[in-house]
C-alpha atoms as a PDB file:
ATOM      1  CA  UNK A   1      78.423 109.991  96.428  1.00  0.00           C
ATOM      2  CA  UNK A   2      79.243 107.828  93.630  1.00  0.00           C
ATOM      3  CA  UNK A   3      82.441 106.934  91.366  1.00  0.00           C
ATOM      4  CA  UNK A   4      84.185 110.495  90.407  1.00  0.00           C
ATOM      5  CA  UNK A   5      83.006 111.703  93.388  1.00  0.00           C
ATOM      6  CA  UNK A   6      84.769 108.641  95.513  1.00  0.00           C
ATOM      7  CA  UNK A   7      87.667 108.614  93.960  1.00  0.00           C
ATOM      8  CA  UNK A   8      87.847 112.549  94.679  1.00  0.00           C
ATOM      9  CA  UNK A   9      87.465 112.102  98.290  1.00  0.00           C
ATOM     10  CA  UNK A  10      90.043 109.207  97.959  1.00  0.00           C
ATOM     11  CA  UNK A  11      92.131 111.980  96.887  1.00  0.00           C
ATOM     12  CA  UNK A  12      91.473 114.270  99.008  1.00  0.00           C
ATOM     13  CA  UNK A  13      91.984 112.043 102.059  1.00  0.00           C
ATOM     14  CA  UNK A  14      95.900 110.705 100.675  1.00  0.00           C
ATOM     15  CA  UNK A  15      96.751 114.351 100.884  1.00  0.00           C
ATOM     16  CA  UNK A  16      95.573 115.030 104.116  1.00  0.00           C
ATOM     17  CA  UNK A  17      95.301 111.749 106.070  1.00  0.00           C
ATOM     18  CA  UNK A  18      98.154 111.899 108.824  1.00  0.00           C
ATOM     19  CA  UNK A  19     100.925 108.840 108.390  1.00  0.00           C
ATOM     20  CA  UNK A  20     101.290 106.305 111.255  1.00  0.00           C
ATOM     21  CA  UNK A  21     104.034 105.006 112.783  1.00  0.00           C
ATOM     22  CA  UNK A  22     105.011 103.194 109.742  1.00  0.00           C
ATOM     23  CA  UNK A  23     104.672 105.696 107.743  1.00  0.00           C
ATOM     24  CA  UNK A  24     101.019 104.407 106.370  1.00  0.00           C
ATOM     25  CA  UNK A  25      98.292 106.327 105.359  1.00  0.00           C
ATOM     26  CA  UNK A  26      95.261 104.173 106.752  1.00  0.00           C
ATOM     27  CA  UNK A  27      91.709 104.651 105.139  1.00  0.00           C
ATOM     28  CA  UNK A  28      88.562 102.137 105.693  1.00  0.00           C
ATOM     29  CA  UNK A  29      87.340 100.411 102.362  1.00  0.00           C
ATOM     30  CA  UNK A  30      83.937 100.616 103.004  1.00  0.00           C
ATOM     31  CA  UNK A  31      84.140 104.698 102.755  1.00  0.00           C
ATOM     32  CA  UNK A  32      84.697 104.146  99.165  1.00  0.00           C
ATOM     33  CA  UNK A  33      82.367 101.235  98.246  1.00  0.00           C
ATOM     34  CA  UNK A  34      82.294 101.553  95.125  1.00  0.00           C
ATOM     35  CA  UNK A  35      86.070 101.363  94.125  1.00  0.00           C
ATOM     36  CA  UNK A  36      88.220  98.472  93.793  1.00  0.00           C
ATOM     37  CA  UNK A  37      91.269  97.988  95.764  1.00  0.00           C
ATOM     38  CA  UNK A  38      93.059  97.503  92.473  1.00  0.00           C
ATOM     39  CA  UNK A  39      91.484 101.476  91.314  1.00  0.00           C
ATOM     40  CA  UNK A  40      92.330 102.764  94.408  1.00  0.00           C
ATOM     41  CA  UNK A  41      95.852 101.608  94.235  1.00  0.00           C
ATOM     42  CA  UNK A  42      96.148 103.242  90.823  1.00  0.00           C
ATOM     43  CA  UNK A  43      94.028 106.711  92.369  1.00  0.00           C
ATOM     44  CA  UNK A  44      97.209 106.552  95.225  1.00  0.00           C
ATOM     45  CA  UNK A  45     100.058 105.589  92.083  1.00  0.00           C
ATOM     46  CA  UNK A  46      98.541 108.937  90.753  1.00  0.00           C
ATOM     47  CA  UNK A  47      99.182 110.795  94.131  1.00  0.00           C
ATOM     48  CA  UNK A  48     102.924 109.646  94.374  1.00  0.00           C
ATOM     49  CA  UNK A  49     101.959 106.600  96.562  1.00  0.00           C
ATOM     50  CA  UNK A  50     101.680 103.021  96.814  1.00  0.00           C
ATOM     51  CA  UNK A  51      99.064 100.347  97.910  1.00  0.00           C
ATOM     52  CA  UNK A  52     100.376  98.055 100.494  1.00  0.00           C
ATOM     53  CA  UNK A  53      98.914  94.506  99.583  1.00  0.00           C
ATOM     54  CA  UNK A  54      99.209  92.798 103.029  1.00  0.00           C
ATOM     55  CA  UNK A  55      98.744  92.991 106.464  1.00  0.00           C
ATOM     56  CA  UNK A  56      96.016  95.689 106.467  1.00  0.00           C
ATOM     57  CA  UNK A  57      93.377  93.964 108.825  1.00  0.00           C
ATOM     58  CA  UNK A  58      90.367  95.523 107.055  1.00  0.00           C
ATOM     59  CA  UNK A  59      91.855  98.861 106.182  1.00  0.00           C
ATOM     60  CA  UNK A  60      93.850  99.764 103.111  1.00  0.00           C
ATOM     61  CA  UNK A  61      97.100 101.067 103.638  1.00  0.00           C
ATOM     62  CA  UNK A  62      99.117 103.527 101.291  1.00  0.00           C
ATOM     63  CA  UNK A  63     102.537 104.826 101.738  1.00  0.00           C
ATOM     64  CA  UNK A  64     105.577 105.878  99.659  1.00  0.00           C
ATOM     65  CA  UNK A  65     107.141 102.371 100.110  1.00  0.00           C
ATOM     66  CA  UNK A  66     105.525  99.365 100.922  1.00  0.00           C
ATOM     67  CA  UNK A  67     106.231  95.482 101.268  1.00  0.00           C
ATOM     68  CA  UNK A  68     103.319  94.083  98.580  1.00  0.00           C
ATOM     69  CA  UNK A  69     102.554  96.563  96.051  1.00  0.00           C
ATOM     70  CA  UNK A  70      98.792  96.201  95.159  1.00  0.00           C
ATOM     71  CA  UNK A  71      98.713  96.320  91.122  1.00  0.00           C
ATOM     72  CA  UNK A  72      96.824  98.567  90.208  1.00  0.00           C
ATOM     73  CA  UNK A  73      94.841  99.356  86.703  1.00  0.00           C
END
């Protein structure tokens, strides 16, 4: 699956992805390798979200609020 298709399952998975503890949505980058953090960030913006920027050990994190907002394009 490549670009559209990525960034539909990105999609797909902010809607349904259960929040942790913290209230993050938690997804693994290399399910979408061929976005950016920066495009997923703005894929999340477009979803009423927000891409934390730190603290993610290897897993980006999106939630309504976060600490580091990840610009996004």
């Amino acid at each position: 699956m490549q670009g559209k298709g990525k960034e539909e399952k990105l999609r797909e998975a902010l809607r349904s992805f259960p929040t942790d503890r913290r209230g993050y949505i938690k997804v693994s980058p290399e399910s979408y390798p061929d976005l950016t953090h920066q495009r997923a960030a703005r894929i999340a913006w477009e979803t009423g979200l927000r891409a934390e920027a730190v603290g993610n050990q290897g897993s980006w994190r999106f939630g309504e609020t976060v600490v580091e907002e990840v610009p996004h394009e």
